[in-house]
N, C-alpha and C. Protein backbone atom coordinates (compact mmCIF):
# COMPACT_ATOMS: atom_id res chain seq x y z
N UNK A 1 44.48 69.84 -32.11
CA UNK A 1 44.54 68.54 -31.47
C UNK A 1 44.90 67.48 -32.48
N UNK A 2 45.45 66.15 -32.30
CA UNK A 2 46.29 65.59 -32.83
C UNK A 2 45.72 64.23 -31.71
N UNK A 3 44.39 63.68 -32.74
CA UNK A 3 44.17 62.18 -32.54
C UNK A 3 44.57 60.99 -33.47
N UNK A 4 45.09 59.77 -33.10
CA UNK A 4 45.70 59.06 -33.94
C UNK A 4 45.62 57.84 -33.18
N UNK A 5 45.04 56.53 -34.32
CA UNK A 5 45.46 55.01 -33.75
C UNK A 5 46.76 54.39 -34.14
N UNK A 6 46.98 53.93 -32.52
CA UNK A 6 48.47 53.19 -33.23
C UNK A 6 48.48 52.45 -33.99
N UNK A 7 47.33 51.62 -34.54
CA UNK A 7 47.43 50.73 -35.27
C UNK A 7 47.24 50.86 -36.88
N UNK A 8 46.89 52.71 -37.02
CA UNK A 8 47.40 53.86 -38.14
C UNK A 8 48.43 53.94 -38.46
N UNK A 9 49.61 53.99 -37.69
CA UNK A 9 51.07 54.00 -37.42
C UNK A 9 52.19 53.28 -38.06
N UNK A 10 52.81 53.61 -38.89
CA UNK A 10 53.53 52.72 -39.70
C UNK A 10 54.55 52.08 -38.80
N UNK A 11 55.28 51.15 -39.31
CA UNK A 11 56.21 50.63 -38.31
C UNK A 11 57.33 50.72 -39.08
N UNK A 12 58.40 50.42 -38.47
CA UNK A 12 59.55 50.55 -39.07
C UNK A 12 60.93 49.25 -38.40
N UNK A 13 61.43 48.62 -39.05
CA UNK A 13 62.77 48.27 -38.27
C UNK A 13 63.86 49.20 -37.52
N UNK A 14 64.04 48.64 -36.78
CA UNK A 14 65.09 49.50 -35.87
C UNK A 14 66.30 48.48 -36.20
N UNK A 15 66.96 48.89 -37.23
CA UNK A 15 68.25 48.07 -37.84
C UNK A 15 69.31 48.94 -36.87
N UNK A 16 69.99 48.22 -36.25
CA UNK A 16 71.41 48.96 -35.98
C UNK A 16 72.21 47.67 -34.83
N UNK A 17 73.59 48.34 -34.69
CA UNK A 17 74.31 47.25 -34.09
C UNK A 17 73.70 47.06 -32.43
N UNK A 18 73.61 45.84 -31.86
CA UNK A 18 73.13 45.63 -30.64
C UNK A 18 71.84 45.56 -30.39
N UNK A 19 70.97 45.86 -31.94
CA UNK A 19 69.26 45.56 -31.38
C UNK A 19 68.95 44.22 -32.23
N UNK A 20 67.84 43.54 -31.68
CA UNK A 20 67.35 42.61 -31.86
C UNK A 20 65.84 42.77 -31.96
N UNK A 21 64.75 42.27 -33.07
CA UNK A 21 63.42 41.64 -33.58
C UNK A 21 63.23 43.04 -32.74
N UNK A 22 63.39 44.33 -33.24
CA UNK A 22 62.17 45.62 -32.88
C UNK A 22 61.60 46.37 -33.88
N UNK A 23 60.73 46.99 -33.56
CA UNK A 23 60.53 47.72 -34.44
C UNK A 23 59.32 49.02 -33.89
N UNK A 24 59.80 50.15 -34.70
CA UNK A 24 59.29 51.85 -33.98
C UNK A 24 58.24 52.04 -34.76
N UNK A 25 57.20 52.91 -33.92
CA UNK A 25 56.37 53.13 -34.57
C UNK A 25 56.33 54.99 -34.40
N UNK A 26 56.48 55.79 -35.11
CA UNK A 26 56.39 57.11 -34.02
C UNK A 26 55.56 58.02 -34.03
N UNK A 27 54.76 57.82 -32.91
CA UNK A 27 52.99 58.24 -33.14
C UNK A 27 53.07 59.53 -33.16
N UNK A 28 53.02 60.32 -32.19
CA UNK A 28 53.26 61.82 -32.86
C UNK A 28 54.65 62.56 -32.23
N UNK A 29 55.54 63.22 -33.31
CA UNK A 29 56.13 63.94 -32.93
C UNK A 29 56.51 65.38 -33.74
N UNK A 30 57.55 65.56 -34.10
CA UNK A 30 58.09 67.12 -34.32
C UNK A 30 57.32 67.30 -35.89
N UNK A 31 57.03 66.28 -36.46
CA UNK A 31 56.34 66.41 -38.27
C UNK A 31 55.01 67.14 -37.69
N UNK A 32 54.55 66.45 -36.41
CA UNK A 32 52.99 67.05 -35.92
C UNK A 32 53.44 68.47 -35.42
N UNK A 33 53.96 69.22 -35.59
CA UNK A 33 54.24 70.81 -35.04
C UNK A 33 54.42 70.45 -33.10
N UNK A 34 54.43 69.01 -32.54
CA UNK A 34 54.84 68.72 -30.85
C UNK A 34 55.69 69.96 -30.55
N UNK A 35 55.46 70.78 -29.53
CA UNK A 35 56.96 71.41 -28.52
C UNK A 35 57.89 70.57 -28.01
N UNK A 36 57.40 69.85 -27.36
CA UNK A 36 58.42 69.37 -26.20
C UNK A 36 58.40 68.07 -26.34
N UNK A 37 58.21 67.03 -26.60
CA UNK A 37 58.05 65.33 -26.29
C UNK A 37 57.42 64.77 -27.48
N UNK A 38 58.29 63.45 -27.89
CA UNK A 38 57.53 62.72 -28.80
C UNK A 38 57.40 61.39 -28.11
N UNK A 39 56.16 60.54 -28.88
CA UNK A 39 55.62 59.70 -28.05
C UNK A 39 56.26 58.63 -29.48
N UNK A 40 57.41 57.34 -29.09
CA UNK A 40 57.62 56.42 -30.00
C UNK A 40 56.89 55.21 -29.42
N UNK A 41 56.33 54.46 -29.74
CA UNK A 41 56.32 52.96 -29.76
C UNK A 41 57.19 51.97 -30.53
N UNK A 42 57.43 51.24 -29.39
CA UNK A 42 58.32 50.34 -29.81
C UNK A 42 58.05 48.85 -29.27
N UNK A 43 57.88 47.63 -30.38
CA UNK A 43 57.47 46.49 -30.17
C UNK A 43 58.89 45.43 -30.54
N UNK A 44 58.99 44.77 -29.39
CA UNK A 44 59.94 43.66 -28.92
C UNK A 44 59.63 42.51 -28.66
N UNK A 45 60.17 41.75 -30.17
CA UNK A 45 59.74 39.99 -30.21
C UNK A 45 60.32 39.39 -29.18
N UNK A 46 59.75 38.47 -29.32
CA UNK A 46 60.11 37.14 -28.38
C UNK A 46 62.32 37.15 -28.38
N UNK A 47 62.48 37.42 -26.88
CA UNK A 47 63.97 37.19 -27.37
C UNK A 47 64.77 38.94 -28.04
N UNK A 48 64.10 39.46 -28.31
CA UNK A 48 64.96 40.86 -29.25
C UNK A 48 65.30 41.70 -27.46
N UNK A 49 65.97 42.71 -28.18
CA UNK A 49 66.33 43.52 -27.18
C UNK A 49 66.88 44.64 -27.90
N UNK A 50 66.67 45.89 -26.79
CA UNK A 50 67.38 47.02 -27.50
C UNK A 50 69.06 46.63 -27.56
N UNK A 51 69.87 48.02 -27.95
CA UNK A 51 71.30 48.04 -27.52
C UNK A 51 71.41 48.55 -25.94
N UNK A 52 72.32 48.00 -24.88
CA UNK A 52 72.96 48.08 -23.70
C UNK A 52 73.62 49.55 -23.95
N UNK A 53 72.69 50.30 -23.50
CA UNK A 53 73.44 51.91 -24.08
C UNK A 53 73.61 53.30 -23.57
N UNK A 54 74.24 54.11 -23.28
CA UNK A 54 73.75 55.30 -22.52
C UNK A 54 73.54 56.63 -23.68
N UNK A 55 72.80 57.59 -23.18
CA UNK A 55 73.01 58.89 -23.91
C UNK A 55 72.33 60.27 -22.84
N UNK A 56 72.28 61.13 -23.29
CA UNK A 56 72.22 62.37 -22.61
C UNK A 56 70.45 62.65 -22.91
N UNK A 57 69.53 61.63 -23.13
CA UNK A 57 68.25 62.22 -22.83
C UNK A 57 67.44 61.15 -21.69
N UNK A 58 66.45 61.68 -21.35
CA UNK A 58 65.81 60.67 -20.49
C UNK A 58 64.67 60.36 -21.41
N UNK A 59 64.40 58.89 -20.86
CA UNK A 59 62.76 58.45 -21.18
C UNK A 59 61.89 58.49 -20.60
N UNK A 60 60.67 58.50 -21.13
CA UNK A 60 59.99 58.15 -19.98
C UNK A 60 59.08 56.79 -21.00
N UNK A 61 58.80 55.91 -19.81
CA UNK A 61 58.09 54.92 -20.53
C UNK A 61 56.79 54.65 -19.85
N UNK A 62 55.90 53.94 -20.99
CA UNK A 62 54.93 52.80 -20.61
C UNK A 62 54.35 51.65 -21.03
N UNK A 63 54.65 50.32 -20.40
CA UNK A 63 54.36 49.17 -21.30
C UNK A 63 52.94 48.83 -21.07
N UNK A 64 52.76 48.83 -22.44
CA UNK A 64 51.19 48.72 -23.24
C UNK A 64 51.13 46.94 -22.94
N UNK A 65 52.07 46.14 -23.38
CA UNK A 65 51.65 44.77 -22.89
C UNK A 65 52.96 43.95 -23.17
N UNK A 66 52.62 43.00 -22.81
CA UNK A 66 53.76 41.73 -22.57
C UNK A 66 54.73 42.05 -21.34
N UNK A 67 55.75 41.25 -21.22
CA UNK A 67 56.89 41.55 -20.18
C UNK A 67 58.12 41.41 -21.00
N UNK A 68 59.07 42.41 -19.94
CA UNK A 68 60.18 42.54 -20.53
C UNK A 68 60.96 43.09 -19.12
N UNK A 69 62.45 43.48 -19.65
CA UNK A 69 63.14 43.53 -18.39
C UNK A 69 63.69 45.27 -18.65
N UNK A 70 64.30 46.21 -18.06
CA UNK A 70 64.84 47.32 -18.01
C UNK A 70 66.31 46.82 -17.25
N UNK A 71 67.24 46.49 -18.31
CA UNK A 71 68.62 46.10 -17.67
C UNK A 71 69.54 47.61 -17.23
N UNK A 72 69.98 47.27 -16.59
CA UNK A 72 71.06 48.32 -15.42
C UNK A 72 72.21 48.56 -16.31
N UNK A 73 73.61 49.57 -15.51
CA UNK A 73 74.24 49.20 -16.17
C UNK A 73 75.70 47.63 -15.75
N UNK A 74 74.87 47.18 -14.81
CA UNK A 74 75.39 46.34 -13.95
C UNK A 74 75.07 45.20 -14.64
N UNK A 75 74.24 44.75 -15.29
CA UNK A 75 73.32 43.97 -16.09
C UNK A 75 72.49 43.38 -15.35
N UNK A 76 71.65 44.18 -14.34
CA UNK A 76 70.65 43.33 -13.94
C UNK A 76 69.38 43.44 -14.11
N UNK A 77 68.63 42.79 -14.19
CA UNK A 77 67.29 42.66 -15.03
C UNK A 77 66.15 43.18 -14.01
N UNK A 78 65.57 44.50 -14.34
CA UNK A 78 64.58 44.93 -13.55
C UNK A 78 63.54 44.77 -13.99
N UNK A 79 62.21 43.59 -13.84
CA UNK A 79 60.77 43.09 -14.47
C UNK A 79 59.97 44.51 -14.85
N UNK A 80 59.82 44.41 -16.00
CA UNK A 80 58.46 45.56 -16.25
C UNK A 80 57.50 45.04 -17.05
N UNK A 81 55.91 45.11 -17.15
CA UNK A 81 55.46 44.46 -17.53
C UNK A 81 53.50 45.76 -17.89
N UNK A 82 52.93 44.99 -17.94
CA UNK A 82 52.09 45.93 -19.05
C UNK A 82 51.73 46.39 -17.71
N UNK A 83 51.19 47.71 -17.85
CA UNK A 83 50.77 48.43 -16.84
C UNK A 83 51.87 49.44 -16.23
N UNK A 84 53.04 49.07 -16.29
CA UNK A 84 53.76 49.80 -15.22
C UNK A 84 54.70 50.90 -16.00
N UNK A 85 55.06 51.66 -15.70
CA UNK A 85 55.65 53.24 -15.79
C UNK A 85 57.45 53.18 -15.58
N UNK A 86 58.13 53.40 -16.11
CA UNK A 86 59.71 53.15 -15.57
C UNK A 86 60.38 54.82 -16.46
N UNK A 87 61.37 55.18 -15.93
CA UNK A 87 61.95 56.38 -16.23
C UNK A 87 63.03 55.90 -15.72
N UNK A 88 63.91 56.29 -17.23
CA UNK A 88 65.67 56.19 -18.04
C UNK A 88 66.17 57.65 -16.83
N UNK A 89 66.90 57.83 -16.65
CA UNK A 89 67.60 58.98 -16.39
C UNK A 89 68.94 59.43 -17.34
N UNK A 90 69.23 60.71 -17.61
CA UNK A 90 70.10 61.15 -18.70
C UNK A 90 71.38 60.31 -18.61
N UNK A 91 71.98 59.49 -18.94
CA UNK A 91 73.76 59.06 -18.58
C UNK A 91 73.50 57.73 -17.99
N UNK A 92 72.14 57.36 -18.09
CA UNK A 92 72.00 55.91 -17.02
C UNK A 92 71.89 54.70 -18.42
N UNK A 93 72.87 53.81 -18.44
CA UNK A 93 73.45 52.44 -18.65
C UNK A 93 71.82 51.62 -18.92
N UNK A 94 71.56 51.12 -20.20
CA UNK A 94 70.26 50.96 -19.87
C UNK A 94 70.11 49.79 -20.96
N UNK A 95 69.00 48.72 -21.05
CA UNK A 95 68.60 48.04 -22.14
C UNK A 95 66.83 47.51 -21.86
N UNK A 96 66.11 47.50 -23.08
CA UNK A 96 64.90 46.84 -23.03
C UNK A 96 65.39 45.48 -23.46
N UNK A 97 64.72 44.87 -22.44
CA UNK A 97 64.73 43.27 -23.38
C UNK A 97 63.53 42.45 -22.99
N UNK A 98 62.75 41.92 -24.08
CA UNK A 98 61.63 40.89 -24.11
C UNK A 98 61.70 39.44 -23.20
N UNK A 99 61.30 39.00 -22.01
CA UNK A 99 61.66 38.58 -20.78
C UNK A 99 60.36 37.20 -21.56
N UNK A 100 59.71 37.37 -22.39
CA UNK A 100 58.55 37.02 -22.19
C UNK A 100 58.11 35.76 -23.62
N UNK A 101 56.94 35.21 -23.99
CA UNK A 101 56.90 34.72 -25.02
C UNK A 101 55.73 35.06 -25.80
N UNK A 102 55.72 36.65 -25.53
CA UNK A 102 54.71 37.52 -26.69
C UNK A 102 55.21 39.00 -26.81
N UNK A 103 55.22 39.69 -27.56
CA UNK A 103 55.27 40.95 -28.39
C UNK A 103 55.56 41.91 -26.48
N UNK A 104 56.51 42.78 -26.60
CA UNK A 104 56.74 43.56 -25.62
C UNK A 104 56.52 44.62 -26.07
N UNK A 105 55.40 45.49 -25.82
CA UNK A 105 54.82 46.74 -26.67
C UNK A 105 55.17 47.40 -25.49
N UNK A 106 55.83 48.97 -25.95
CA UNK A 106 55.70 49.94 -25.17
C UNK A 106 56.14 51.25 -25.81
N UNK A 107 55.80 52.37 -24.39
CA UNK A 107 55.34 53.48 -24.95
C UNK A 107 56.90 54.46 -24.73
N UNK A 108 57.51 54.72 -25.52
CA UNK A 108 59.09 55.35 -24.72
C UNK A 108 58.98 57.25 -25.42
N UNK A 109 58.76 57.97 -24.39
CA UNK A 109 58.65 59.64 -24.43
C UNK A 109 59.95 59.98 -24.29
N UNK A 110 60.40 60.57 -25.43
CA UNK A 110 61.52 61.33 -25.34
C UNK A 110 61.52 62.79 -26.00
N UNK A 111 62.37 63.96 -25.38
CA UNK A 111 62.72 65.12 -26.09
C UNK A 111 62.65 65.00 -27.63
N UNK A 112 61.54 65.74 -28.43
CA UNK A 112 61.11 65.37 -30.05
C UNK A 112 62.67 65.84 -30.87
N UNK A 113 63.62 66.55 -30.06
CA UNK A 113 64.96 66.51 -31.08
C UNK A 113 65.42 65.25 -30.99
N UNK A 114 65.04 64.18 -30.39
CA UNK A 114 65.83 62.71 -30.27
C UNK A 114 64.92 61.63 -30.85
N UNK A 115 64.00 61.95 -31.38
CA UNK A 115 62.62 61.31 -31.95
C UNK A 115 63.53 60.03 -32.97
């Protein structure tokens, strides 16, 4: 078994083209011997946002707190906010963005080869 506080969790910048004020934390995955799923956290300042992006895995998410939006690939802004559950599908057009004026914490499960 494999207990851990996130607030154990190192953080990291998520430098790359199209993201804005994030940063990963990645609580357990493939270093912990995981099979199937790693669990990242990822916190989104005031204003940041992921990249507008597609790829071939799904997420699954959960926001721990603040609000933020799950953009389409249409660009339209779907509210998600602490409490609620949202799932990426493989090839689906997608962006997190911080809707809000505090820290957008959440929980994003993906296949641990995409960790």
């Amino acid at each position: 078994m494999i207990i851990r506080k996130l607030a154990d969790v190192e953080k990291t910048s998520v430098d790359m083209d199209g993201v804005k004020g994030i940063t990963k934390q990645l609580v357990i995955g493939s270093a912990d011997g995981v099979p199937g799923f790693s669990f990242r956290v990822f916190t989104v300042e005031p204003g940041g946002h992921s990249q507008h992006h597609t790829h071939d895995l799904e997420h699954l998410n959960y926001v721990i707190s603040g609000k933020g939006a799950l953009v389409d690939g249409e660009g339209n802004l779907n509210a998600i906010s602490a409490g609620e559950f949202a799932f990426v599908a493989p090839g689906d057009v997608h962006q997190f963005r911080n809707t809000g004026d505090e820290p957008f914490v959440f929980i994003c499960a993906v296949p641990r080869e995409y960790e």
